[in-house]
C-alpha atoms as a PDB file:
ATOM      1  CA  UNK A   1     135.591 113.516 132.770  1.00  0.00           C
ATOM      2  CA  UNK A   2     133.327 116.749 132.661  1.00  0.00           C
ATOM      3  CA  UNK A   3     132.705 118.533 136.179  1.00  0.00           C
ATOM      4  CA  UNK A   4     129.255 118.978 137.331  1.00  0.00           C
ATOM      5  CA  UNK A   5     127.295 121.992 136.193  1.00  0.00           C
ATOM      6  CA  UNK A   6     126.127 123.131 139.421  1.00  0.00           C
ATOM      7  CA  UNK A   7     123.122 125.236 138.088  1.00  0.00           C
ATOM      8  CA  UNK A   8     121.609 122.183 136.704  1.00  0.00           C
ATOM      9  CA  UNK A   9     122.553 120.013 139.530  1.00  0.00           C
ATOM     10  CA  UNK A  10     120.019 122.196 141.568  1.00  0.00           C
ATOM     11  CA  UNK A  11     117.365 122.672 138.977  1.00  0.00           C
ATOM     12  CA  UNK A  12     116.896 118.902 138.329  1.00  0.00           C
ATOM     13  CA  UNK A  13     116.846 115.482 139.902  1.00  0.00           C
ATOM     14  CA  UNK A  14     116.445 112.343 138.916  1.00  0.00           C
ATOM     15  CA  UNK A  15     113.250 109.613 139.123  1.00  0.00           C
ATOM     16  CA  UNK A  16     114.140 106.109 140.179  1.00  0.00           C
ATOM     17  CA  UNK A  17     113.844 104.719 136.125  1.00  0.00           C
ATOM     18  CA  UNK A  18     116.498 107.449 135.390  1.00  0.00           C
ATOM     19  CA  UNK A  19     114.586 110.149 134.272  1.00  0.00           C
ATOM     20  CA  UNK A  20     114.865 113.976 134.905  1.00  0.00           C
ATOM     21  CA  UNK A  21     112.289 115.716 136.706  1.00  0.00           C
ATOM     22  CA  UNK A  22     111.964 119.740 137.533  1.00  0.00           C
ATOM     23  CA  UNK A  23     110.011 122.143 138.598  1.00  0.00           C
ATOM     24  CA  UNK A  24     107.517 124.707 136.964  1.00  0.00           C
ATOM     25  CA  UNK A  25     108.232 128.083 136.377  1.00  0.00           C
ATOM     26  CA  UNK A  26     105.910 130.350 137.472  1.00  0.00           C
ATOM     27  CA  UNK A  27     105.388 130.185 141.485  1.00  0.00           C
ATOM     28  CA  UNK A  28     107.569 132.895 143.101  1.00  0.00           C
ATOM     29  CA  UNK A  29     105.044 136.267 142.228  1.00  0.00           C
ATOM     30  CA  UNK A  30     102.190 137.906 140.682  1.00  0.00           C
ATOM     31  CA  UNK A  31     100.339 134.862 142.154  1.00  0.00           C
ATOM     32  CA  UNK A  32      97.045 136.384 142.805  1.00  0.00           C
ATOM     33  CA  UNK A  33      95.823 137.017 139.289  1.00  0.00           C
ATOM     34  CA  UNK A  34      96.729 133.206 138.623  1.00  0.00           C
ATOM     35  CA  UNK A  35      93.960 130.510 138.870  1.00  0.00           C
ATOM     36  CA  UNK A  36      94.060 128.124 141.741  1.00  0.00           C
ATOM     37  CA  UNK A  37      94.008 125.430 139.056  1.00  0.00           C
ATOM     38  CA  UNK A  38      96.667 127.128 137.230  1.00  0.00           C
ATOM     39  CA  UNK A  39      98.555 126.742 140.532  1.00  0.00           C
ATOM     40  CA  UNK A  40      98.006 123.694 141.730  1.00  0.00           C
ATOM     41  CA  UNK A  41      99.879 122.590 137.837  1.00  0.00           C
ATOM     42  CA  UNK A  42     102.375 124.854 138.570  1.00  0.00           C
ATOM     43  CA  UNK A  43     103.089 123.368 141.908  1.00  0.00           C
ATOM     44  CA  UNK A  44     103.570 119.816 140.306  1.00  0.00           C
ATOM     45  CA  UNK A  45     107.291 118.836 138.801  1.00  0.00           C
ATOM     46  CA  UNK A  46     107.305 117.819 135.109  1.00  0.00           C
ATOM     47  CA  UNK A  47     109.879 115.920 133.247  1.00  0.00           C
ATOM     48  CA  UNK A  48     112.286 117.449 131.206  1.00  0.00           C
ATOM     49  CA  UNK A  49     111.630 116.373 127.656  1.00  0.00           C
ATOM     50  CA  UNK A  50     114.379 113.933 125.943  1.00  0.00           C
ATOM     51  CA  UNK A  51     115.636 115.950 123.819  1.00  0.00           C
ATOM     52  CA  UNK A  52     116.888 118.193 126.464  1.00  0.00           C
ATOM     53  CA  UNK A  53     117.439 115.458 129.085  1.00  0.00           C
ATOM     54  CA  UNK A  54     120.684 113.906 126.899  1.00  0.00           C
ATOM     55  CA  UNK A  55     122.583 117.349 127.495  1.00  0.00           C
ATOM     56  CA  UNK A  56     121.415 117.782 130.967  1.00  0.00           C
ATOM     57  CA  UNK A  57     122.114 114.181 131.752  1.00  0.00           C
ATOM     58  CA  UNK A  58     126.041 114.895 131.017  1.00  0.00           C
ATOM     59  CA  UNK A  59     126.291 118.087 133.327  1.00  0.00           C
ATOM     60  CA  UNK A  60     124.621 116.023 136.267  1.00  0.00           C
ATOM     61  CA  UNK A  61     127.179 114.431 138.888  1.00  0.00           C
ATOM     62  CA  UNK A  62     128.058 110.944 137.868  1.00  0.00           C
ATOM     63  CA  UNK A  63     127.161 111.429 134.761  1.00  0.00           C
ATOM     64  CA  UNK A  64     123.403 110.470 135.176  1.00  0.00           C
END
């Protein structure tokens, strides 16, 4: 049994089918010379592609 990676643990979560979900980059500074529709995208969580999700999925508690 692999521990849980704790740095992904906070950077994702999971949606009730079982996918993974996180947030934009983008949002902490230099926020003024960004669109307000450029913002209001950024402020919206994305999934993580599959590709990425398998590896992710096996460093989340439980094992996703």
């Amino acid at each position: 049994m692999q521990k849980t990676k704790k740095s992904i643990a906070k950077r994702f979560k999971f949606t009730g089918s079982g996918k993974l979900v996180r947030r934009s980059p983008g949002m902490r500074h230099l926020l003024s010379r960004k669109t307000r529709k450029q913002k209001r995208r950024l402020g919206q969580a994305k999934l993580v592609s599959e590709t990425h999700a398998d590896s992710f999925r096996k460093s989340m508690p439980f094992g996703g």
